[in-house]
N, C-alpha and C. Protein backbone atom coordinates (compact mmCIF):
# COMPACT_ATOMS: atom_id res chain seq x y z
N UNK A 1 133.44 81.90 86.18
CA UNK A 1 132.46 82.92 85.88
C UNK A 1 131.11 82.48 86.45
N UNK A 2 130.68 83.14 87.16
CA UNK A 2 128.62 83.02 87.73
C UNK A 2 128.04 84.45 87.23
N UNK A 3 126.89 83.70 86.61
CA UNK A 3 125.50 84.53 86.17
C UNK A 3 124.48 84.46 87.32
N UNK A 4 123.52 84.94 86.88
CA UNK A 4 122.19 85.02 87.09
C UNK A 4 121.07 86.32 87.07
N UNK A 5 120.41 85.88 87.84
CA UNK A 5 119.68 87.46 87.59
C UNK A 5 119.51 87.92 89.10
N UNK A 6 119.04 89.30 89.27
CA UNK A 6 118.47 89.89 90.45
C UNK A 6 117.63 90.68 90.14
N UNK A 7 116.73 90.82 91.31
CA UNK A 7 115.34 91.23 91.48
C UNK A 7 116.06 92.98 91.19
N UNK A 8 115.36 93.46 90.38
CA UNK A 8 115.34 95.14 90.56
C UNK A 8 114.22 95.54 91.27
N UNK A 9 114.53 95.43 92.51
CA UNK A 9 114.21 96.32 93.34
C UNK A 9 114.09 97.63 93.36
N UNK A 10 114.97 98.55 93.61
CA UNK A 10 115.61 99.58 93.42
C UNK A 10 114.52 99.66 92.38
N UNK A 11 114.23 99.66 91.52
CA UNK A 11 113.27 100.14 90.16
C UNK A 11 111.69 100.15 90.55
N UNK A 12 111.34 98.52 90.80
CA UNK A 12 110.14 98.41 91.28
C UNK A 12 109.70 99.22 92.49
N UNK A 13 110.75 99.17 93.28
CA UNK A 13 109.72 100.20 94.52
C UNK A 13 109.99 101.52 94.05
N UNK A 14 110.80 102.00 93.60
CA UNK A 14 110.47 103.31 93.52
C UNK A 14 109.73 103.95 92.06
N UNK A 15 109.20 103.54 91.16
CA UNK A 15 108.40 103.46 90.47
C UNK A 15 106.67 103.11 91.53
N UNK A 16 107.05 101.78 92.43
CA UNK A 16 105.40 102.39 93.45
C UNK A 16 105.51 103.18 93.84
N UNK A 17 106.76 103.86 94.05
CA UNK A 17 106.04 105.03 95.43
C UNK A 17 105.79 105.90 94.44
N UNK A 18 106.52 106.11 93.25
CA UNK A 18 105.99 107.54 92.41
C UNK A 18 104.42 107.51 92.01
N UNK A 19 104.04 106.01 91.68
CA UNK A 19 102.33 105.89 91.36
C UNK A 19 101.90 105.99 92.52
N UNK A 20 102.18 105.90 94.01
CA UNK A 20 101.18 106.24 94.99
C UNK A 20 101.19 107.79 94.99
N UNK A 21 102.31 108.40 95.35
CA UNK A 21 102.45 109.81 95.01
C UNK A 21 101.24 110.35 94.46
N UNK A 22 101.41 110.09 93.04
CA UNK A 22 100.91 110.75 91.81
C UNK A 22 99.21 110.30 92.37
N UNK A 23 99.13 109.18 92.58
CA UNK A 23 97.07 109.07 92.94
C UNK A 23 97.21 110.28 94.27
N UNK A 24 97.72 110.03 95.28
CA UNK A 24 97.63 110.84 96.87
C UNK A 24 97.30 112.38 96.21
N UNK A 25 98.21 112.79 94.90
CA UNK A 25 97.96 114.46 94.64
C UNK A 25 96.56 114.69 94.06
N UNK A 26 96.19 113.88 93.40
CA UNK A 26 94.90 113.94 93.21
C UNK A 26 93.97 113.27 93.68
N UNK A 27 94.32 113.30 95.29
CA UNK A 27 93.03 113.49 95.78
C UNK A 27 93.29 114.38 97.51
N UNK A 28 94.32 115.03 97.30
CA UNK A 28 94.51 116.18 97.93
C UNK A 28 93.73 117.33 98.01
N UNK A 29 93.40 118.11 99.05
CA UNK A 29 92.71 119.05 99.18
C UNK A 29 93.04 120.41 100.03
N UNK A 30 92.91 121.43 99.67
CA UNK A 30 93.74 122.53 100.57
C UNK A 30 92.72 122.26 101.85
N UNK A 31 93.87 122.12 102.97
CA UNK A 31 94.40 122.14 104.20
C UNK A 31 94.09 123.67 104.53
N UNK A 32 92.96 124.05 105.91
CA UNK A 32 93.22 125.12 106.65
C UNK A 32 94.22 124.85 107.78
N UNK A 33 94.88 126.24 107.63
CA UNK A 33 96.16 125.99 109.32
C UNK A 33 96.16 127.46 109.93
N UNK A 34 97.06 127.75 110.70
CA UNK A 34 96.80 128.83 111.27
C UNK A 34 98.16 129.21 111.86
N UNK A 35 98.94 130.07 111.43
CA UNK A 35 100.09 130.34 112.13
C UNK A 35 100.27 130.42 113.64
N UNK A 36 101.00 129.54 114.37
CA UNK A 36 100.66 129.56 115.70
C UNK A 36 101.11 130.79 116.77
N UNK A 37 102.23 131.37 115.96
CA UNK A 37 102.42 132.31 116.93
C UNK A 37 101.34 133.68 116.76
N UNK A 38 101.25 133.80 115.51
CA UNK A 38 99.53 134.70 115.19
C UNK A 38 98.29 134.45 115.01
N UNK A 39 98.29 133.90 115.06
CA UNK A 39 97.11 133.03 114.26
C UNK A 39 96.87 133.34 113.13
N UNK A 40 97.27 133.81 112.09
CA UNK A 40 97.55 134.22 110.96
C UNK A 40 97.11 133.02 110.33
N UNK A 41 95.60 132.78 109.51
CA UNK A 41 95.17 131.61 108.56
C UNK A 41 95.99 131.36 107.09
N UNK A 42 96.17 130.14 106.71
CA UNK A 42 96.85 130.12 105.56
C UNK A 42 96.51 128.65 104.96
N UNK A 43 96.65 128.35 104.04
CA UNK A 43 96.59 126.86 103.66
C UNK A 43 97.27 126.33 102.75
N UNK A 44 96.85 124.79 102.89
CA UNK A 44 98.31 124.23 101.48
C UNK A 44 97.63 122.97 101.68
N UNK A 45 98.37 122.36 100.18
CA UNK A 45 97.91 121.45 99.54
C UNK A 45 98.21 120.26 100.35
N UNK A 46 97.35 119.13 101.10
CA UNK A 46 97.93 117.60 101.83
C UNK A 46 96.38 117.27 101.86
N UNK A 47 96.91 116.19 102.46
CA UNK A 47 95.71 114.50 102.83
C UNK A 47 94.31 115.63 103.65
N UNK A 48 93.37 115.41 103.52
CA UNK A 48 92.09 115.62 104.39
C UNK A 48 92.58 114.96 105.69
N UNK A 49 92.02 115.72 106.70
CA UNK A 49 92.49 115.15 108.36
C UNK A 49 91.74 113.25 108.32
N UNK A 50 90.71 113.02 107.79
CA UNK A 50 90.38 111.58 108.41
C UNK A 50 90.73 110.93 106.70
N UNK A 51 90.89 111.00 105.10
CA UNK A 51 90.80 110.49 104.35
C UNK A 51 92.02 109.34 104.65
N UNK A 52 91.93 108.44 104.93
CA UNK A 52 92.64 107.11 105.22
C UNK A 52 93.38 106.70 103.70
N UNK A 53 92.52 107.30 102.60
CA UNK A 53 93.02 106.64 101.42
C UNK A 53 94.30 107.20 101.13
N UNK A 54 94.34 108.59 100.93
CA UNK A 54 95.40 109.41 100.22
C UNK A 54 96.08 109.43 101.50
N UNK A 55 96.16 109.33 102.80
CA UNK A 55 97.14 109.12 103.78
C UNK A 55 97.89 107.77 103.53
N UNK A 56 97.72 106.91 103.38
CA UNK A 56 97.80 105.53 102.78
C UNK A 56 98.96 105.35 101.95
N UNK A 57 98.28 106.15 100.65
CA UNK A 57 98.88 106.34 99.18
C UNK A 57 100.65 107.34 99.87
N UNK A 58 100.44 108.34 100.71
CA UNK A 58 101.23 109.20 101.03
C UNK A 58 102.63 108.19 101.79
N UNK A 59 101.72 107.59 102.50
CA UNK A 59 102.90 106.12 103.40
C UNK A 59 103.19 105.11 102.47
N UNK A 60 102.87 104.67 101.87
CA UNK A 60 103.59 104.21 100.39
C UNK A 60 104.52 105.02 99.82
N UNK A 61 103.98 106.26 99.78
CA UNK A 61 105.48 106.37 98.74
C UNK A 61 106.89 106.61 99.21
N UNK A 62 106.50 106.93 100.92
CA UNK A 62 107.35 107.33 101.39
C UNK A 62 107.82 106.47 102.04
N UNK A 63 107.41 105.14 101.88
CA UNK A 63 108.10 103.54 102.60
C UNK A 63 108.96 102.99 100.95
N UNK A 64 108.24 103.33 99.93
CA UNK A 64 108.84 102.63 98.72
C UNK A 64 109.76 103.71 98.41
N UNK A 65 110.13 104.90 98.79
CA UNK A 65 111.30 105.60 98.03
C UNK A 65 112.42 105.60 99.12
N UNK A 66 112.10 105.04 100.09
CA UNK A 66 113.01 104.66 101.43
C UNK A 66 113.72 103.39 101.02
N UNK A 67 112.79 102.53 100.41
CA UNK A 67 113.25 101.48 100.26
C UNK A 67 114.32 101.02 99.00
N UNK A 68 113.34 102.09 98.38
CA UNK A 68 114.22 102.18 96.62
C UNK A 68 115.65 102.68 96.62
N UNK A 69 115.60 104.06 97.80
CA UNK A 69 116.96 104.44 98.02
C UNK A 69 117.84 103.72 98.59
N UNK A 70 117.44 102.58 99.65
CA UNK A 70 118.16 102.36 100.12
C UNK A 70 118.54 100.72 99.23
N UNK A 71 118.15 100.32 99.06
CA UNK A 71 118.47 99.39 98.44
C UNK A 71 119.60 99.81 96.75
N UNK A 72 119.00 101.31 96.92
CA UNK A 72 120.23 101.44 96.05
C UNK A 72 121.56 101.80 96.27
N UNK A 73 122.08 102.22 97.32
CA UNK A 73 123.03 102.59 98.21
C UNK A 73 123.46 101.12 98.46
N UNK A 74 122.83 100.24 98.65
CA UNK A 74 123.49 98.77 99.14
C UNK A 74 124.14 98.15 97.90
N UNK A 75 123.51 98.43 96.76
CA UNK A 75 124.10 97.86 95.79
C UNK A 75 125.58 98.78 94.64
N UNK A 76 125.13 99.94 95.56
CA UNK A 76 126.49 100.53 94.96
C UNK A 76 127.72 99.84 96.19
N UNK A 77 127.37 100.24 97.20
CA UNK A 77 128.17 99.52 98.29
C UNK A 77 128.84 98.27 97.69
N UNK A 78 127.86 97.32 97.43
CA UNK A 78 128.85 95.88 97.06
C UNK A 78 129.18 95.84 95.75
N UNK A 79 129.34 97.02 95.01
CA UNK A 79 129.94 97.33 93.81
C UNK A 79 131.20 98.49 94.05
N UNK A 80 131.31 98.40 95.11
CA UNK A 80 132.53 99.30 95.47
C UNK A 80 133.93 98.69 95.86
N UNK A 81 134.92 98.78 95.40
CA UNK A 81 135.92 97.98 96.03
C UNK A 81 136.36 97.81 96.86
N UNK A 82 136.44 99.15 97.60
CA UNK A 82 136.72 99.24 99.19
C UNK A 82 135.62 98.70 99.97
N UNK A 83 134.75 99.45 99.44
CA UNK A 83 133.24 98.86 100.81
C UNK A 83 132.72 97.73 100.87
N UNK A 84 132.95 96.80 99.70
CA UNK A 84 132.19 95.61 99.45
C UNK A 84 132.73 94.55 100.67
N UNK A 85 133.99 95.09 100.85
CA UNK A 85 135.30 94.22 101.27
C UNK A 85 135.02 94.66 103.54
N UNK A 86 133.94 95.42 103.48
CA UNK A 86 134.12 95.57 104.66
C UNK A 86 132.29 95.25 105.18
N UNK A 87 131.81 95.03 106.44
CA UNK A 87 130.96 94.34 106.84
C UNK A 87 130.12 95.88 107.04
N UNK A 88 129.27 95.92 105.44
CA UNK A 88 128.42 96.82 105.73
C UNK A 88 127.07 97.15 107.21
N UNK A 89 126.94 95.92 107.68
CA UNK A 89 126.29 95.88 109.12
C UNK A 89 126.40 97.06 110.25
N UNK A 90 128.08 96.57 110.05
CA UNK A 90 128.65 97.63 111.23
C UNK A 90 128.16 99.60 110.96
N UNK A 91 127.65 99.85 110.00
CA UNK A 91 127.64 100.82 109.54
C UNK A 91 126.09 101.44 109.74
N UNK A 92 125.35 100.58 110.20
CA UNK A 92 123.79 100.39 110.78
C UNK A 92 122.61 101.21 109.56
N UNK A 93 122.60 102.45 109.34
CA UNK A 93 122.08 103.27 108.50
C UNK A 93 122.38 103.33 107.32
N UNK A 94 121.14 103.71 106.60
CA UNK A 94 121.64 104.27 104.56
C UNK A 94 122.71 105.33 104.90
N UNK A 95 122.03 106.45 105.59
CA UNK A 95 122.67 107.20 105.54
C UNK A 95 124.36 107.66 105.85
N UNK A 96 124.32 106.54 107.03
CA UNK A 96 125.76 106.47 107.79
C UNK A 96 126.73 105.27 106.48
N UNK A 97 126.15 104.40 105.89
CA UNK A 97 126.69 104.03 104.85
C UNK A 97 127.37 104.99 104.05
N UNK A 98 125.99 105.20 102.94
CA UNK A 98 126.71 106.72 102.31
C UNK A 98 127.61 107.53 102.09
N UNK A 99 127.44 107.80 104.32
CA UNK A 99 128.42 109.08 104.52
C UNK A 99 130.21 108.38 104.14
N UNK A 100 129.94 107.14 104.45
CA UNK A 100 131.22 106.47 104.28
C UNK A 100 131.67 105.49 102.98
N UNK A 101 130.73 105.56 102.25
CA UNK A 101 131.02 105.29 100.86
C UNK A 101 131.65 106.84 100.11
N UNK A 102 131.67 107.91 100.29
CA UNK A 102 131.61 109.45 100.00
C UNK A 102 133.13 109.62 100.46
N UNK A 103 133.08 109.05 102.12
CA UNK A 103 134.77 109.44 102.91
C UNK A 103 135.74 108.36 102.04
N UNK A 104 135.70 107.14 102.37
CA UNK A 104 136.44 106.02 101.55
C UNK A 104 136.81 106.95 99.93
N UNK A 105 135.69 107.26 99.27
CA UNK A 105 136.19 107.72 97.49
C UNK A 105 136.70 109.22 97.92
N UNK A 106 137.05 109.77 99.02
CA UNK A 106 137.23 110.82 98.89
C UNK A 106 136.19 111.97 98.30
N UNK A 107 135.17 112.04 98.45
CA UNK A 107 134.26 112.63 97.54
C UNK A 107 133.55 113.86 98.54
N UNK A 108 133.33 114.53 98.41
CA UNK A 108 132.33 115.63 99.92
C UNK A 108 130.72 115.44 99.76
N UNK A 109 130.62 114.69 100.67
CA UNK A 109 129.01 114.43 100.76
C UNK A 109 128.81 115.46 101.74
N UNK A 110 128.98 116.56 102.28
CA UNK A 110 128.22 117.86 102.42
C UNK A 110 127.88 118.79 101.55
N UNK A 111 128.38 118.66 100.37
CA UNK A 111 128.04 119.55 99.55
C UNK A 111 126.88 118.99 98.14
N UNK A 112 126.36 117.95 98.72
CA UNK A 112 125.12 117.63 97.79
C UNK A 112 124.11 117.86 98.16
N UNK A 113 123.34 118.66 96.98
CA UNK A 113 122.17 119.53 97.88
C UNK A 113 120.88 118.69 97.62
N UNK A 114 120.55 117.20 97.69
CA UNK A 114 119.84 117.01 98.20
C UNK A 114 119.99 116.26 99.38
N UNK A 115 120.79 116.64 100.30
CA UNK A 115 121.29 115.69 101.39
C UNK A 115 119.92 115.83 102.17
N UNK A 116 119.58 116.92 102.42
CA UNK A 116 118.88 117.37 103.76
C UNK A 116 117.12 116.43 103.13
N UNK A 117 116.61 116.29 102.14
CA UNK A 117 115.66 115.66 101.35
C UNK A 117 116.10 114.15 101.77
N UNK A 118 117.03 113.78 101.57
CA UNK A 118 117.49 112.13 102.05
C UNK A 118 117.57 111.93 103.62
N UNK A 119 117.40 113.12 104.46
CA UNK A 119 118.04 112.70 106.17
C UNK A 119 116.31 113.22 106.19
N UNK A 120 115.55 113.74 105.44
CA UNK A 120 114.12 114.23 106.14
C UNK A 120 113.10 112.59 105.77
N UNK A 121 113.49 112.21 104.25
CA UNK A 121 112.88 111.03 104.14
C UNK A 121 113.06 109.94 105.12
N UNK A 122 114.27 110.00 105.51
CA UNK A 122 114.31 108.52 106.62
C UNK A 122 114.09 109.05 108.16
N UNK A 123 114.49 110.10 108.60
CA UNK A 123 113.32 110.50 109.32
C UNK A 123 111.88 109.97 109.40
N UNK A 124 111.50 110.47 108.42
CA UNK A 124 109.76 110.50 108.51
C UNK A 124 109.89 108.70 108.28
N UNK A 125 110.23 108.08 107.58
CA UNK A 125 110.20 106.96 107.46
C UNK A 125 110.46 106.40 108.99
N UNK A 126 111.24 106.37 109.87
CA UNK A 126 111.98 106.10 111.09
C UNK A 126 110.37 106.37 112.03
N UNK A 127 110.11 107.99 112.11
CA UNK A 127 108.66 107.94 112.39
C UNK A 127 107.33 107.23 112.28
N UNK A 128 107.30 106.82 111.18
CA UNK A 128 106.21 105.98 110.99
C UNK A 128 106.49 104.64 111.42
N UNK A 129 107.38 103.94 111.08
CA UNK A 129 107.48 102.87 111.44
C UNK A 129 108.34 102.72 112.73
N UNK A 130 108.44 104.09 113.49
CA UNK A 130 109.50 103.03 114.82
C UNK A 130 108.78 103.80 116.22
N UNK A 131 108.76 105.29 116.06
CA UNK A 131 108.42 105.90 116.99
C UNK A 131 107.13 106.48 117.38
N UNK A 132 106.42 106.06 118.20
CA UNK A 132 104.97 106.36 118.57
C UNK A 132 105.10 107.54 119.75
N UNK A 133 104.46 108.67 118.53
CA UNK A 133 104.63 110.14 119.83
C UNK A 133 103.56 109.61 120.56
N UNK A 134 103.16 110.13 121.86
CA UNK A 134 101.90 110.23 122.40
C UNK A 134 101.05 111.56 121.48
N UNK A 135 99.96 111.23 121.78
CA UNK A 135 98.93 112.65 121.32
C UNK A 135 99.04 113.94 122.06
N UNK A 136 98.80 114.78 121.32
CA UNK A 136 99.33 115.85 122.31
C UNK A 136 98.14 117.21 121.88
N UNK A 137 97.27 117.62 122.08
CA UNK A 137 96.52 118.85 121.61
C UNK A 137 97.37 119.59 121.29
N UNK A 138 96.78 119.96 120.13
CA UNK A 138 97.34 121.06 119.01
C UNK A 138 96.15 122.55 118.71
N UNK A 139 95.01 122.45 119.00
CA UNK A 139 94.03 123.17 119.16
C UNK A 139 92.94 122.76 118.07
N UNK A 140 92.11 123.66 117.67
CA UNK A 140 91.34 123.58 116.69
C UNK A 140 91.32 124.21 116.00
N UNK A 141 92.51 124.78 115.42
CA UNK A 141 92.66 125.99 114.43
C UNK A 141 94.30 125.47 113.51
N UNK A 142 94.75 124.24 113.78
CA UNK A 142 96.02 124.05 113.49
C UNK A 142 95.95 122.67 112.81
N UNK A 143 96.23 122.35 111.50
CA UNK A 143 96.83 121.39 110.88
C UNK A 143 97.45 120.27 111.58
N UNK A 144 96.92 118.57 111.73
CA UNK A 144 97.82 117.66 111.87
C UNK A 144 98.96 117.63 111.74
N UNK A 145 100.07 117.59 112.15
CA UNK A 145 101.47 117.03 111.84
C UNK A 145 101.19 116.17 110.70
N UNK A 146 100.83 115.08 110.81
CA UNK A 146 100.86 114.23 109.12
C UNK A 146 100.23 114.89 107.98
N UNK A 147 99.50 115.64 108.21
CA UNK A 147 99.00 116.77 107.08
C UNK A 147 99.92 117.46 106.76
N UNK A 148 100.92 118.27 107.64
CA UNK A 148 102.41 118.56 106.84
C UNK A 148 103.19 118.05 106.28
N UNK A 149 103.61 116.93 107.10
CA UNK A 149 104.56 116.16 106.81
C UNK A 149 103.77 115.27 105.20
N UNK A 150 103.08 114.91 104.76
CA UNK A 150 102.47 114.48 103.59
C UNK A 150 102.03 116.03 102.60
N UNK A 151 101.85 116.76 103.06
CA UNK A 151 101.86 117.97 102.27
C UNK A 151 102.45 117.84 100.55
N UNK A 152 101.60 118.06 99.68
CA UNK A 152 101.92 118.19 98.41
C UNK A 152 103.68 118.60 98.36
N UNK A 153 103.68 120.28 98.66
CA UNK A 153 105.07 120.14 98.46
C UNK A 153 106.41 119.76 99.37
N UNK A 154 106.00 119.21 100.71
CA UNK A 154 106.80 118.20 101.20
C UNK A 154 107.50 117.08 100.51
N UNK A 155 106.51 116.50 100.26
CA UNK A 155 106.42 115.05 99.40
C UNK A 155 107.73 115.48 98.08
N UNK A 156 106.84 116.35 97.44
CA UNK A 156 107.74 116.51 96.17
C UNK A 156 109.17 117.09 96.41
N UNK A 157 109.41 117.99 97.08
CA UNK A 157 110.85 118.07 97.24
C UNK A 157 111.49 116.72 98.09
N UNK A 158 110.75 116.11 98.57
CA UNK A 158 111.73 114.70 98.97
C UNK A 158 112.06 113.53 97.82
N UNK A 159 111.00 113.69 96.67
CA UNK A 159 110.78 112.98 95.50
C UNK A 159 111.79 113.59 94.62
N UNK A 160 112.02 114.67 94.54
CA UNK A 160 112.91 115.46 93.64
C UNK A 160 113.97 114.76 94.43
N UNK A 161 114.35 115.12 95.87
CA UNK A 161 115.71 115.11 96.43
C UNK A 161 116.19 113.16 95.94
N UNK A 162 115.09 112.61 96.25
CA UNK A 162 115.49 110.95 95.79
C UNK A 162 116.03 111.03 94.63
N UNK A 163 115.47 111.31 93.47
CA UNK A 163 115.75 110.86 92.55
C UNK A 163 117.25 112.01 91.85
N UNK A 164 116.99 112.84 92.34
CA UNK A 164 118.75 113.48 92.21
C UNK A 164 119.73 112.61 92.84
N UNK A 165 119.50 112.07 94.81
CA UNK A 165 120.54 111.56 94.88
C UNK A 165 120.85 110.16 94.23
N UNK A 166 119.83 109.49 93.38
CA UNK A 166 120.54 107.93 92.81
C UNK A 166 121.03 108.58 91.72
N UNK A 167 120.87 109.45 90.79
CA UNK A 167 121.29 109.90 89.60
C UNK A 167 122.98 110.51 89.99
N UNK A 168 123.00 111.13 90.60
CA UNK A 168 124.50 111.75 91.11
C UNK A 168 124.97 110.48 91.77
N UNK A 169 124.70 109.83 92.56
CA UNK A 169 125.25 108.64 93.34
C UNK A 169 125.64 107.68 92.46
N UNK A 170 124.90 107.04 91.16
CA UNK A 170 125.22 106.61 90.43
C UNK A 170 126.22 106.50 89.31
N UNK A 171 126.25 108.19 88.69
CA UNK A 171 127.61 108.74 88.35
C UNK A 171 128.95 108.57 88.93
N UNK A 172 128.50 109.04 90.25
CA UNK A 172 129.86 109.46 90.93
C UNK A 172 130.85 107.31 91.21
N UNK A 173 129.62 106.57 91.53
CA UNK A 173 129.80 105.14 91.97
C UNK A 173 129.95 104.75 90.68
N UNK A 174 129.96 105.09 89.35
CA UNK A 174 130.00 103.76 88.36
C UNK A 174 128.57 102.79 88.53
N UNK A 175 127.75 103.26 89.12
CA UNK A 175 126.29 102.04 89.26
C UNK A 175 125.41 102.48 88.01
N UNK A 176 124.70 101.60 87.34
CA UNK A 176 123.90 102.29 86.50
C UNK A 176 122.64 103.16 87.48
N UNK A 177 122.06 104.35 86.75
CA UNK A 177 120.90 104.44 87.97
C UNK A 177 120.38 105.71 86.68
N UNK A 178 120.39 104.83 85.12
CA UNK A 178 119.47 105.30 84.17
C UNK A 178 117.77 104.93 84.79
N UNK A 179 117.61 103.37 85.68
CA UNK A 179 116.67 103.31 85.58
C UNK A 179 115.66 104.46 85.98
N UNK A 180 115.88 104.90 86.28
CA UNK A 180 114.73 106.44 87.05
C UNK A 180 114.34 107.05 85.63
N UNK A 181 114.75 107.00 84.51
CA UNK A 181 113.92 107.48 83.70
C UNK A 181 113.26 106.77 82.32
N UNK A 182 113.76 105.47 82.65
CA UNK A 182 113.55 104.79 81.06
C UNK A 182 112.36 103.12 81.71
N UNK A 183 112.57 102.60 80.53
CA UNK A 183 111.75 101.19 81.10
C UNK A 183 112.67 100.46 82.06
N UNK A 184 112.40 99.48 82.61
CA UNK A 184 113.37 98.87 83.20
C UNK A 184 113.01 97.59 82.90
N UNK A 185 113.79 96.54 83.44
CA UNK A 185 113.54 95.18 83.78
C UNK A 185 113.59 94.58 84.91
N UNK A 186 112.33 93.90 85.29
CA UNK A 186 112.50 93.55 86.71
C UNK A 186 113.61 92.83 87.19
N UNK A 187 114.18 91.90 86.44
CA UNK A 187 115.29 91.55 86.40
C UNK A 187 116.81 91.76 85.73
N UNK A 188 117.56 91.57 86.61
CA UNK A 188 118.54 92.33 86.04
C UNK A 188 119.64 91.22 85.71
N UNK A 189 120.12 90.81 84.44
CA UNK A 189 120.93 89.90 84.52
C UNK A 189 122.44 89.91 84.61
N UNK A 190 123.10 89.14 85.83
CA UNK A 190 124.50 89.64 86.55
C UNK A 190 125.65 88.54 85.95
N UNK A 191 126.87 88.85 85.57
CA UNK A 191 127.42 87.88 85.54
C UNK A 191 129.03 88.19 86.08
């Protein structure tokens, strides 16, 4: 028999990204934009074009609920009987994991509706940290791209979509994944 403990991860980061979240909304400000094929004005709730802070707060949460998810997907993985047993590496992505933790149990991972919330988060995550667009004029009547993409209700339907998929993922895997609503412990003791 071996004990010990492990870092809850999975808890700690995604508990930061919900407190960066939660500061970024309050200090959000409606956004002018302009429909591009009319110019039709409209606005919505995201980051001020230069406020560095609540852009900041916005890349936090969306690096810590990347991280939270995925680190929770790894640990259902090596709590799986079939998957533990095979060299999760080869499988490169959360997502491509997943899809094959879902095929292995027989289970239909197309029909969970926050899939498209989990392939937009690592996206944008993949964006920030891998791919540098060039700049490109957009005019002077049109909203930043990161002003959407951080957008009040962007954010929150990807925050909703996280925390549905560890709660269903958790069920369906046998993993605990109460932590999303109760206290936790940073450590988790394994034996």
């Amino acid at each position: 028999m071996t004990y010990g403990y492990r870092l809850n991860v999975e808890q700690l980061m995604l508990r930061r990204a919900n407190n960066s979240f939660d500061e970024a909304k309050k200090k959000m400000v409606e956004v002018p934009d302009s429909v591009p094929e009319s110019g039709k004005p409209y606005s919505f709730k995201g980051p001020g074009f230069e406020d560095d802070e609540t852009i900041a707060l916005c890349i936090e949460a969306i690096l810590g609920w990347a991280i939270s998810f995925e680190a929770f997907v790894n640990l259902v993985w090596h709590a799986h009987p079939i998957a533990k047993e095979e060299n999760e590496r080869s499988y490169g992505s959360t997502t491509a994991k997943l899809k094959k933790l879902y095929k292995i149990s027989r289970l239909p991972y197309g029909d969970s509706s926050w899939r498209a919330g989990i392939q937009d988060l690592f996206d944008m995550r993949n964006y920030l940290v891998h791919y540098k667009d060039p700049v490109v004029y957009i005019g002077f009547s049109f909203a930043a791209k990161f002003q959407h993409d951080f957008s009040e209700r962007s954010m929150q339907k990807i925050q909703r979509d996280v925390l549905c998929a560890i709660k269903e993922i958790g069920v369906l895997f046998g993993v605990k994944s109460g932590f999303i609503d109760v206290d936790y412990d940073h450590l988790v003791y394994r034996y």
